[in-house]
N, C-alpha and C. Protein backbone atom coordinates (compact mmCIF):
# COMPACT_ATOMS: atom_id res chain seq x y z
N UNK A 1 0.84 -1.18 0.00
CA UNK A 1 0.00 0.00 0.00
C UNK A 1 0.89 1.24 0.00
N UNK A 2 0.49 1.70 -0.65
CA UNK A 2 1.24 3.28 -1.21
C UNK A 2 0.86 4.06 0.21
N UNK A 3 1.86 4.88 0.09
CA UNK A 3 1.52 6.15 1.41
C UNK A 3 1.07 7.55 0.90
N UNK A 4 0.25 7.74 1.60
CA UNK A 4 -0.88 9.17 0.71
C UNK A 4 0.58 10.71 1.31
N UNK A 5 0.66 11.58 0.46
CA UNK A 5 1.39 12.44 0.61
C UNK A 5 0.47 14.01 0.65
N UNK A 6 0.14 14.31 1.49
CA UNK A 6 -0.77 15.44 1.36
C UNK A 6 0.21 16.51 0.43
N UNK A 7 -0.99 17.04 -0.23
CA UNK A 7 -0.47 18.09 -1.32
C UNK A 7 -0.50 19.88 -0.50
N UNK A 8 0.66 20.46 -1.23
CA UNK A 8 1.44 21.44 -0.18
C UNK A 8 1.26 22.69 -1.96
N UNK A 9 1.42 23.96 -1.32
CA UNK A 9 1.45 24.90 -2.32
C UNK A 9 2.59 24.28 -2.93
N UNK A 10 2.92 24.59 -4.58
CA UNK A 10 3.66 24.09 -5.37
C UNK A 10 4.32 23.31 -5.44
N UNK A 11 2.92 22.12 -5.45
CA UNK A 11 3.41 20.60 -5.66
C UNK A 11 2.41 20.64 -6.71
N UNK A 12 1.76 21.07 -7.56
CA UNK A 12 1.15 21.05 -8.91
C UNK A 12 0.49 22.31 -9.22
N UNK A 13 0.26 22.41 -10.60
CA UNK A 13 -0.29 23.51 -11.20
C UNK A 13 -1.56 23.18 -12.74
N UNK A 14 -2.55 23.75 -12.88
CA UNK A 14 -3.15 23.32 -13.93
C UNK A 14 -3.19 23.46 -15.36
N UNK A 15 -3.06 22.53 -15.96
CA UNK A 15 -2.70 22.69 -17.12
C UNK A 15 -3.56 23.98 -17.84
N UNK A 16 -3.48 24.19 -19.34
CA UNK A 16 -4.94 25.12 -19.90
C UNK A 16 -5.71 23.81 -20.31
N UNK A 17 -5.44 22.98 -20.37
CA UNK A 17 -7.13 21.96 -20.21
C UNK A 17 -7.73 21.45 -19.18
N UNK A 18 -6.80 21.92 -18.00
CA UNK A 18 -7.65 21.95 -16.89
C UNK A 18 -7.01 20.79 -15.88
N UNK A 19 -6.25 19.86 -16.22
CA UNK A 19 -5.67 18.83 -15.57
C UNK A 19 -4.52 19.37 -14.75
N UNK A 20 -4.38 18.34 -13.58
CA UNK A 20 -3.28 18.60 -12.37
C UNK A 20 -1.56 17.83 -12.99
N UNK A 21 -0.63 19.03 -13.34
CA UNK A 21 0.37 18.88 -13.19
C UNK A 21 1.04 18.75 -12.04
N UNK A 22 1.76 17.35 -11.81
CA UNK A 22 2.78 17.45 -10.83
C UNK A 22 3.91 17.96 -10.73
N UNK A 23 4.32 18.84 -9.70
CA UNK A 23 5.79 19.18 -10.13
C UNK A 23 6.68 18.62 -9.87
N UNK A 24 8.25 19.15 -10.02
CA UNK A 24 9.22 18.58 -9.38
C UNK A 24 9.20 18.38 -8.22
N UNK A 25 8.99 19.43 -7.48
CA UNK A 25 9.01 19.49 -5.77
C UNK A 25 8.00 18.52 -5.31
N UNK A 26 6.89 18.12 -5.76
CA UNK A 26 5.87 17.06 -5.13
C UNK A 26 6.73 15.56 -5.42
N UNK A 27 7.47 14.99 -7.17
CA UNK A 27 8.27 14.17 -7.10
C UNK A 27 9.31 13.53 -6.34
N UNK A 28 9.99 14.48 -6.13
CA UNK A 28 11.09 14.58 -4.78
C UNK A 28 10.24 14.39 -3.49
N UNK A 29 9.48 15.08 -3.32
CA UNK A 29 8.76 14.63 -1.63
C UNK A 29 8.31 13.17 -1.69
N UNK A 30 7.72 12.82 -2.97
CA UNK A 30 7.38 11.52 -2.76
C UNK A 30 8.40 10.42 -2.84
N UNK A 31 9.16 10.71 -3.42
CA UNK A 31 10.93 10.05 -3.20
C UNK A 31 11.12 8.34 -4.35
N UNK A 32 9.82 8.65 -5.32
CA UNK A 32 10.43 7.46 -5.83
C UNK A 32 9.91 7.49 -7.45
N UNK A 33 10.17 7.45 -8.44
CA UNK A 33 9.57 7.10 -10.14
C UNK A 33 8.35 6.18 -10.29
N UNK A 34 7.29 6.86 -10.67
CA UNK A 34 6.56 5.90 -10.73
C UNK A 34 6.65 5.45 -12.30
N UNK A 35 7.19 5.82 -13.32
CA UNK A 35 7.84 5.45 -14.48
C UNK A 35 6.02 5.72 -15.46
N UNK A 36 5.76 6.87 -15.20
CA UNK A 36 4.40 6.96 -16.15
C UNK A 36 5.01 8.02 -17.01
N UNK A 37 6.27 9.05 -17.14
CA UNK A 37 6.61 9.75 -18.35
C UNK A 37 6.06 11.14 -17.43
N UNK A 38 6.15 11.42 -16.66
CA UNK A 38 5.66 12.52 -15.75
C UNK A 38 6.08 13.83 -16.15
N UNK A 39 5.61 14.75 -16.87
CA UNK A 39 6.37 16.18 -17.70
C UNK A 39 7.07 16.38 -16.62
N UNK A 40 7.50 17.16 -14.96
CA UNK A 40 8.10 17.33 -14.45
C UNK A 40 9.54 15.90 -13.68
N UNK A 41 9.89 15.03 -14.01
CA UNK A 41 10.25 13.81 -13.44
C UNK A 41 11.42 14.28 -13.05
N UNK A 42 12.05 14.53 -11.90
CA UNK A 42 13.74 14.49 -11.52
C UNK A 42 14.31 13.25 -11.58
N UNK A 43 13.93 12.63 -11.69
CA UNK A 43 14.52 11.19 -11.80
C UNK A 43 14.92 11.05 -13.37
N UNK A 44 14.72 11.39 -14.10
CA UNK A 44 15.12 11.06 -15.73
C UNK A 44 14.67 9.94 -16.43
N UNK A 45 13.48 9.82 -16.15
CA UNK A 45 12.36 9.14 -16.43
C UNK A 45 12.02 9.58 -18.31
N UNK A 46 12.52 8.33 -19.30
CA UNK A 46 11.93 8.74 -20.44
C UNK A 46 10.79 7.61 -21.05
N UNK A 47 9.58 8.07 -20.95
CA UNK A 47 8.80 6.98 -21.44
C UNK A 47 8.71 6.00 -22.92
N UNK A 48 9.55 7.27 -23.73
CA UNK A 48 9.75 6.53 -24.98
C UNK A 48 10.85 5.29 -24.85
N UNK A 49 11.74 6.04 -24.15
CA UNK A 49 12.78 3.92 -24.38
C UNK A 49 13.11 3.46 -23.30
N UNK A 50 12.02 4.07 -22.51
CA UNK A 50 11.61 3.21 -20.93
C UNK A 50 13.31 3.34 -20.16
N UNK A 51 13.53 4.10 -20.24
CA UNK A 51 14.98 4.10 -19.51
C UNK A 51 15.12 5.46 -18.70
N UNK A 52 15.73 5.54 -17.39
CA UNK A 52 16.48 6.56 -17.08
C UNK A 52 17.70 7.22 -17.28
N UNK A 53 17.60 8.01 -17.48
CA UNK A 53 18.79 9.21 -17.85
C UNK A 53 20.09 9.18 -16.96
């Protein structure tokens, strides 16, 4: 079971279609890749050849 991370000012922002971007700073708090191609990823997460950077 995953651990819930309460969301903090600039840990996301909304896209213009209306969806929740995660940022970097919420990535890092949560401390691990979930390997979905995440626009902000510090980890170097590339979904096209499934590899990190």
């Amino acid at each position: 079971m995953k651990e819930y991370i309460p969301l903090e000012e600039g840990d996301y922002y909304l896209s213009e279609e209306g969806y929740k971007v995660f940022t970097e700073q919420y990535h890092r708090k949560r401390g691990y890749c979930c390997e979905s191609g995440c626009r902000h990823c510090p980890y170097g997460y590339n979904k096209k050849t499934n590899r990190r950077q």
